[in-house]
N, C-alpha and C. Protein backbone atom coordinates (compact mmCIF):
# COMPACT_ATOMS: atom_id res chain seq x y z
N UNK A 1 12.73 -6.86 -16.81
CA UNK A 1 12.08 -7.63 -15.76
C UNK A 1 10.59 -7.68 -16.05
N UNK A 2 10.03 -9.19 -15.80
CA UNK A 2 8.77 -8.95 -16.22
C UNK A 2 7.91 -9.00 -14.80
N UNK A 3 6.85 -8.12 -14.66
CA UNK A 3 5.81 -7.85 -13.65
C UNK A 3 4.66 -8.51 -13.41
N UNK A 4 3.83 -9.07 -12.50
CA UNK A 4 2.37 -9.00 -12.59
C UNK A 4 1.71 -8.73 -11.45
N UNK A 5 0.88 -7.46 -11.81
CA UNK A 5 -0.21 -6.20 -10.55
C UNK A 5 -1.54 -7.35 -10.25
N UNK A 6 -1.32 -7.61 -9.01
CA UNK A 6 -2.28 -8.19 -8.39
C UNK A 6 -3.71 -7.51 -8.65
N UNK A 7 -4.98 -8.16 -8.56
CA UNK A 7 -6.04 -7.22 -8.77
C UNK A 7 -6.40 -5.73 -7.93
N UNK A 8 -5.90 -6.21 -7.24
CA UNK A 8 -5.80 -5.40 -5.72
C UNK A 8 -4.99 -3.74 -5.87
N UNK A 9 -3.77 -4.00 -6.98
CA UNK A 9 -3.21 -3.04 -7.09
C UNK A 9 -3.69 -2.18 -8.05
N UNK A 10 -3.89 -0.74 -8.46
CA UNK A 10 -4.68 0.07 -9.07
C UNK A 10 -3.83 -0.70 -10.69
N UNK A 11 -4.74 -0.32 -11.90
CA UNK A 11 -4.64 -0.59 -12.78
C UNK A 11 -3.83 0.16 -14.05
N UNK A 12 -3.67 1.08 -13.59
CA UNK A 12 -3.11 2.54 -13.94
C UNK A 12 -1.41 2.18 -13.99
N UNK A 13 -1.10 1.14 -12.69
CA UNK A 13 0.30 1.30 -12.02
C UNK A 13 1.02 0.24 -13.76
N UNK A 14 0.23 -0.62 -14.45
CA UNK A 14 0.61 -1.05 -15.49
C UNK A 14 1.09 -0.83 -16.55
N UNK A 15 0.23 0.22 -16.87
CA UNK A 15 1.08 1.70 -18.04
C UNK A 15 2.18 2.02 -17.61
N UNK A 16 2.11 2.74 -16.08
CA UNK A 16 3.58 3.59 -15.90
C UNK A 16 4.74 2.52 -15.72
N UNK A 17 4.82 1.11 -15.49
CA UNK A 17 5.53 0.27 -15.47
C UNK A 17 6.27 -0.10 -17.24
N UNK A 18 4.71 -0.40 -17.96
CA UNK A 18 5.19 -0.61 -19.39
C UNK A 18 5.96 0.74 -19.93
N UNK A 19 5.60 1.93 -19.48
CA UNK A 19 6.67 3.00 -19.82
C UNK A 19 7.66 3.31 -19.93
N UNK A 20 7.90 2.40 -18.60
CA UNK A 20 9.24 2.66 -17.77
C UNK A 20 10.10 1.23 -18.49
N UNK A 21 9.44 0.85 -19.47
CA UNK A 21 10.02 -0.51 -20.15
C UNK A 21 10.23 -1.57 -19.74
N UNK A 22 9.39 -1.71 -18.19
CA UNK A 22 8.89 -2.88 -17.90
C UNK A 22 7.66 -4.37 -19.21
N UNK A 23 8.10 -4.78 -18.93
CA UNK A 23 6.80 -6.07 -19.10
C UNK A 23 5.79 -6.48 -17.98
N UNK A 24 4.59 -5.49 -18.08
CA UNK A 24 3.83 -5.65 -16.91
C UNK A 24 2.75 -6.02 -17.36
N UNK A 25 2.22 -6.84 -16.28
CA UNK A 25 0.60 -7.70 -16.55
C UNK A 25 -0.14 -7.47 -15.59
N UNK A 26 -1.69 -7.28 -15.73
CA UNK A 26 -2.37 -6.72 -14.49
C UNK A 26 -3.26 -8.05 -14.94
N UNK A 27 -3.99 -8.63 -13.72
CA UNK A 27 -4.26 -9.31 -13.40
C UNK A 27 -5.55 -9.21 -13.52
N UNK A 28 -6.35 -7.80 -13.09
CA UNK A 28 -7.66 -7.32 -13.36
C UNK A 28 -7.87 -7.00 -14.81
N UNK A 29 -7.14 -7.60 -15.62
CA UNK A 29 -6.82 -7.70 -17.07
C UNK A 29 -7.08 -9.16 -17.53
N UNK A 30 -7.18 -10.06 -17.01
CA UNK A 30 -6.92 -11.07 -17.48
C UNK A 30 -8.90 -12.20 -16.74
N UNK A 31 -9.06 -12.98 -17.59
CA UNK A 31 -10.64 -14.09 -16.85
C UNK A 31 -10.41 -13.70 -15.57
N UNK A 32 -11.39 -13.71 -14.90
CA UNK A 32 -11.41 -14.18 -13.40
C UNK A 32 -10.38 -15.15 -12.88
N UNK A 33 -9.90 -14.42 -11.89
CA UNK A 33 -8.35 -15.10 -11.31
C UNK A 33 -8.80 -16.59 -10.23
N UNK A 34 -8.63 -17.48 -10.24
CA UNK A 34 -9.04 -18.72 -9.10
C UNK A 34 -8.37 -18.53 -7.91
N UNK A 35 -8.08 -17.44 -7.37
CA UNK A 35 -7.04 -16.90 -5.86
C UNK A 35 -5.71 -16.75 -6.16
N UNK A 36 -5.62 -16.11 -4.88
CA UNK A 36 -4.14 -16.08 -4.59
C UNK A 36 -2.97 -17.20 -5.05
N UNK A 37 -3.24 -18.46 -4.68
CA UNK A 37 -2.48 -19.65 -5.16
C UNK A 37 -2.10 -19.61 -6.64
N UNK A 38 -3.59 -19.84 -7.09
CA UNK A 38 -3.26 -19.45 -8.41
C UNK A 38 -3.03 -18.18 -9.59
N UNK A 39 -2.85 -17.26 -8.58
CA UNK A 39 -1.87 -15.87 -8.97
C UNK A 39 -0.40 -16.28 -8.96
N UNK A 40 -0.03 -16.76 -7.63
CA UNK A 40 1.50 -16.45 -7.04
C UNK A 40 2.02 -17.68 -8.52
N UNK A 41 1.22 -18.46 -8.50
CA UNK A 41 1.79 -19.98 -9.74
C UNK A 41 1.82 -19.28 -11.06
N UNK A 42 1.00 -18.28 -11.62
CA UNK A 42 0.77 -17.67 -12.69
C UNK A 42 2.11 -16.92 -12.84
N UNK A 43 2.47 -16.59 -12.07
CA UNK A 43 3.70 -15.22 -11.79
C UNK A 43 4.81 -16.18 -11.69
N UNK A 44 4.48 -17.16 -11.16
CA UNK A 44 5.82 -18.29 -11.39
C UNK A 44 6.46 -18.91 -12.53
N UNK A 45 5.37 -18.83 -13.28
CA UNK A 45 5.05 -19.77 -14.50
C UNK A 45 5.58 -18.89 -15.88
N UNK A 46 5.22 -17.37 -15.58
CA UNK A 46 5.75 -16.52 -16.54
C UNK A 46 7.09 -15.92 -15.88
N UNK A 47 7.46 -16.46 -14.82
CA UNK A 47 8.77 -15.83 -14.46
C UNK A 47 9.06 -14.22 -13.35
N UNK A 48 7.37 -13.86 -13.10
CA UNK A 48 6.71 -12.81 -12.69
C UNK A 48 7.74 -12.35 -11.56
N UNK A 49 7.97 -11.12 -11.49
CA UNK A 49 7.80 -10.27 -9.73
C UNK A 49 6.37 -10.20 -10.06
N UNK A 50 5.92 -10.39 -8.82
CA UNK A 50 4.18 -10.43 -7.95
C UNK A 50 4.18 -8.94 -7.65
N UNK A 51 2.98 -7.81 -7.46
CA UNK A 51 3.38 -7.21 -6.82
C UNK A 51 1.54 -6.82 -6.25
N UNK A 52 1.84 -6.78 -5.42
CA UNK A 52 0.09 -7.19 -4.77
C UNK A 52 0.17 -5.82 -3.27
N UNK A 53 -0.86 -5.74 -2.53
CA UNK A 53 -1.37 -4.88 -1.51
C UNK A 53 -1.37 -6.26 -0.11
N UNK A 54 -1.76 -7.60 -0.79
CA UNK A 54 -2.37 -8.54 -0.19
C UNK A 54 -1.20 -9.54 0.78
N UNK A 55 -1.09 -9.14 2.32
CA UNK A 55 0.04 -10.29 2.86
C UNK A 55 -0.28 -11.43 2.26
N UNK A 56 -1.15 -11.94 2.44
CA UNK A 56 -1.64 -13.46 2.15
C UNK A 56 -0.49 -14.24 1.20
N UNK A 57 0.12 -13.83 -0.39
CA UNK A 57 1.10 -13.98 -0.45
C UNK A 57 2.53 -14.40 0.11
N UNK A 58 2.82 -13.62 1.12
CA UNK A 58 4.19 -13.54 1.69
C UNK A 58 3.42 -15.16 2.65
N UNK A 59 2.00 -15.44 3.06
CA UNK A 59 1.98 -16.30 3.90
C UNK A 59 2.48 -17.97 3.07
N UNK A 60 1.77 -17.55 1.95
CA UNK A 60 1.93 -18.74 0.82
C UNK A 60 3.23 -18.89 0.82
N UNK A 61 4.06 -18.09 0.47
CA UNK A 61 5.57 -18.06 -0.02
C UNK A 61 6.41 -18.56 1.58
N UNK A 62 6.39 -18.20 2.87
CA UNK A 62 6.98 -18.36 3.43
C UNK A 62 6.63 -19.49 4.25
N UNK A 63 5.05 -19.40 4.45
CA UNK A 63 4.73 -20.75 5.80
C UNK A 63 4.06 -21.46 4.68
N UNK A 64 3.81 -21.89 3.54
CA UNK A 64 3.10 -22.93 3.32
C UNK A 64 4.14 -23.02 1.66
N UNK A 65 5.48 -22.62 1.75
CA UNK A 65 6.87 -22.49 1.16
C UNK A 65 6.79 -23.01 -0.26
N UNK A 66 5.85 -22.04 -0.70
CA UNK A 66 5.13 -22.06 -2.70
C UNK A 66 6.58 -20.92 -2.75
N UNK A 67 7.09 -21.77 -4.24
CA UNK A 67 7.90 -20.88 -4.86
C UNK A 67 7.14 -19.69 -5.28
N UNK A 68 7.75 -18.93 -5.46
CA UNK A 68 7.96 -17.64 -6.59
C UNK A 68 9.02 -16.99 -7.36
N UNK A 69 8.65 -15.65 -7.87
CA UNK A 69 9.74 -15.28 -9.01
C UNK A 69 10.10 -13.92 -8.00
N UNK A 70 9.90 -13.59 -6.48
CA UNK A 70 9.98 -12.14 -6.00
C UNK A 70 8.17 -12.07 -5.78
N UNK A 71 8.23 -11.13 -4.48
CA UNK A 71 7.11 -10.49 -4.32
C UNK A 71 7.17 -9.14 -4.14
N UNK A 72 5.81 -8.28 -3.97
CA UNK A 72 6.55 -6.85 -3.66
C UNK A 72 5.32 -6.45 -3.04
N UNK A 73 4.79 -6.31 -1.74
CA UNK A 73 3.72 -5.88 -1.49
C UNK A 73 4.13 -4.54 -1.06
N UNK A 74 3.05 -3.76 -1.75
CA UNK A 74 2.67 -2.34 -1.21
C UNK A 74 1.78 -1.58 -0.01
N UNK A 75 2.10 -1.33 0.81
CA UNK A 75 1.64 -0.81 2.20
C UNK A 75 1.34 0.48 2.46
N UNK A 76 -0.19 1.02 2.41
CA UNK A 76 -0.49 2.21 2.78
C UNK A 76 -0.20 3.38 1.55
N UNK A 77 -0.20 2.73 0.37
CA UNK A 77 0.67 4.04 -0.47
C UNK A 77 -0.50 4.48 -1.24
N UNK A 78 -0.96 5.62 -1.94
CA UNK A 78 -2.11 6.25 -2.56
C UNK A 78 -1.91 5.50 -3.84
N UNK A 79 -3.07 5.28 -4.72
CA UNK A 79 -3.01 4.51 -5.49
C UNK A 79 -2.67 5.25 -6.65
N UNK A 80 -2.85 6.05 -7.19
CA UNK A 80 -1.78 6.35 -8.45
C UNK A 80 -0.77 6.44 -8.02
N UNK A 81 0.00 6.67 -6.74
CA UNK A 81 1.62 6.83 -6.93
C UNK A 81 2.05 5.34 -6.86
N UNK A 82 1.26 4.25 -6.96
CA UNK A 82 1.79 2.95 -6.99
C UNK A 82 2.63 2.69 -7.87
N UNK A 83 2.47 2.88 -9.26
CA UNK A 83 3.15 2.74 -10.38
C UNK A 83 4.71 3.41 -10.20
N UNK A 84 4.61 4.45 -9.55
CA UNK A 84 6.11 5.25 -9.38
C UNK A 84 6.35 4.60 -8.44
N UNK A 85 6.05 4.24 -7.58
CA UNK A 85 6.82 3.10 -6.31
C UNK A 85 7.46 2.11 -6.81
N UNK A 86 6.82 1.35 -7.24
CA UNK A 86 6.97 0.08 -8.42
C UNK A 86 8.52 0.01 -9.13
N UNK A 87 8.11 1.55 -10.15
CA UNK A 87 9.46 1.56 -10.80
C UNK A 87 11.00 2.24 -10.25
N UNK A 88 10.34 2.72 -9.02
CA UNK A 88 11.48 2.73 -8.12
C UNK A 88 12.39 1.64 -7.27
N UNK A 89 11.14 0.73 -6.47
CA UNK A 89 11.47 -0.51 -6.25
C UNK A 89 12.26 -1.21 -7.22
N UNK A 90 11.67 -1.56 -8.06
CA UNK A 90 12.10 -2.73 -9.41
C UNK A 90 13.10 -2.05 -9.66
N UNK A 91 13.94 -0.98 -9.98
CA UNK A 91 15.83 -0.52 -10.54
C UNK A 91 16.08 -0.31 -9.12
N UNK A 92 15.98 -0.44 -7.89
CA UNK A 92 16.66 -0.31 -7.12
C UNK A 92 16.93 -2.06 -6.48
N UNK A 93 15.80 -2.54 -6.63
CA UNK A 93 16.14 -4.34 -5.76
C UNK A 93 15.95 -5.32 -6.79
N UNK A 94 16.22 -5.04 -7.93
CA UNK A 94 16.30 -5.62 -9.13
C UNK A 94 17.01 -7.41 -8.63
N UNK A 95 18.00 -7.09 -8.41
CA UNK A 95 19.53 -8.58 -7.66
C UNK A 95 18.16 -9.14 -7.34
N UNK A 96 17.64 -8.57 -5.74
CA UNK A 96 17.14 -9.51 -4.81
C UNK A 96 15.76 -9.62 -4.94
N UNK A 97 15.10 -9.57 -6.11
CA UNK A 97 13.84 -9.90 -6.66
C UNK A 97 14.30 -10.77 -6.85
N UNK A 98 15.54 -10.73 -8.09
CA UNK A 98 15.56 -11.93 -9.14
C UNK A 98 15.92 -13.20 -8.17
N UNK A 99 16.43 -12.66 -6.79
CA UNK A 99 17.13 -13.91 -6.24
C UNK A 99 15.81 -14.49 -5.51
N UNK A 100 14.19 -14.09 -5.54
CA UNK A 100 13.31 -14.49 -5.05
C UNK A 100 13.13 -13.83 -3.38
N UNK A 101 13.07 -12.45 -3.51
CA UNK A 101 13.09 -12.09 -1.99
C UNK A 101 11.62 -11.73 -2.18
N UNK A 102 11.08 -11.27 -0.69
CA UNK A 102 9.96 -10.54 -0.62
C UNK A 102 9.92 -9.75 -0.09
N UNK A 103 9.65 -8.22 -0.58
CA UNK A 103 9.84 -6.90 -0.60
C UNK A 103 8.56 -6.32 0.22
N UNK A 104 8.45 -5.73 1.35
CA UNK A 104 7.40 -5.40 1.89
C UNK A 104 7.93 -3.54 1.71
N UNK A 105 6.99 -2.63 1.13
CA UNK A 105 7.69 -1.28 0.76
C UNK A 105 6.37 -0.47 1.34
N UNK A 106 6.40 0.56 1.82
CA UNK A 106 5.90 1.85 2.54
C UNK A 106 6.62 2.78 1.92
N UNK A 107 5.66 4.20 2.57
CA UNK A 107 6.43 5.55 1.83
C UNK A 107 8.04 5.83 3.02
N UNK A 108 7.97 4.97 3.67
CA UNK A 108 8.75 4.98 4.76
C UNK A 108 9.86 3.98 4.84
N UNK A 109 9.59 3.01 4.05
CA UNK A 109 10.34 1.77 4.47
C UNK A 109 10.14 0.52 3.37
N UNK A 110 11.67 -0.01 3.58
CA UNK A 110 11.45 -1.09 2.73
C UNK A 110 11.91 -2.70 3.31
N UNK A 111 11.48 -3.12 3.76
CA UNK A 111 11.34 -4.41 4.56
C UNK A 111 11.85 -5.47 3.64
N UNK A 112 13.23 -6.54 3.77
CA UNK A 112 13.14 -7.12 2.76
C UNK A 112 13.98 -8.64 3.30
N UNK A 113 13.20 -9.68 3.02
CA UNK A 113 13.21 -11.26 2.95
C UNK A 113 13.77 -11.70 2.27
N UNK A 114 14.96 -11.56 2.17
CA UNK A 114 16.12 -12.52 1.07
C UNK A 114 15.37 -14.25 0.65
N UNK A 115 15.62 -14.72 -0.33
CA UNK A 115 14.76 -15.98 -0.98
C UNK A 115 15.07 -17.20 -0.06
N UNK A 116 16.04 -16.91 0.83
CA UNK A 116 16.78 -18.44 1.33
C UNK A 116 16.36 -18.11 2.57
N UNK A 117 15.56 -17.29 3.12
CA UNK A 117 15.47 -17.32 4.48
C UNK A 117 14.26 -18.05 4.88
């Protein structure tokens, strides 16, 4: 599955993803990003799960109904354990990424938007 870490998400979480034998892309890696829009299209375009801190996303994807490849926002979690969230998320909702859901995840909870809803 291939990834891309919003700027927002620590930079670190990219290694432990490529470890874990992901294909991950950080975003704070790449020119200056032109927004959100043109993140969520970038991640579309390479086939991306998104995985960002930022609702703004889920607003794009659901009320103003921009495809994507999966989202995964992270809520409240310390920033190096992002990367282990990540690769927990991604082998556990692997199906309903690919089917384009959006994954809202806490150390508590995992909130999740099937693609057709």
């Amino acid at each position: 599955m291939k990834v891309l870490l919003d700027t927002c998400v620590w930079g670190g979480a990219a290694e432990v993803l490529r470890r874990a034998g992901y294909d991950a892309s950080w975003v704070g890696e790449m020119p200056p990003d032109h927004g959100d829009a043109a993140i969520l299209q970038l991640a579309l375009d390479e086939n991306r799960v998104l995985v960002t801190l930022d609702k703004d996303f889920g607003e794009l994807a659901i009320v103003q109904n921009q495809p994507h490849s999966g989202i995964v926002r992270l809520v409240g979690l310390p920033g190096r354990d992002k990367g282990r969230y990540c690769v927990a998320i991604l082998e556990r909702y692997a199906d309903e990424l690919s089917a384009g859901a959006i994954l809202t995840v806490s150390s508590t909870r995992v909130r999740i938007r099937l693609g057709d809803q």
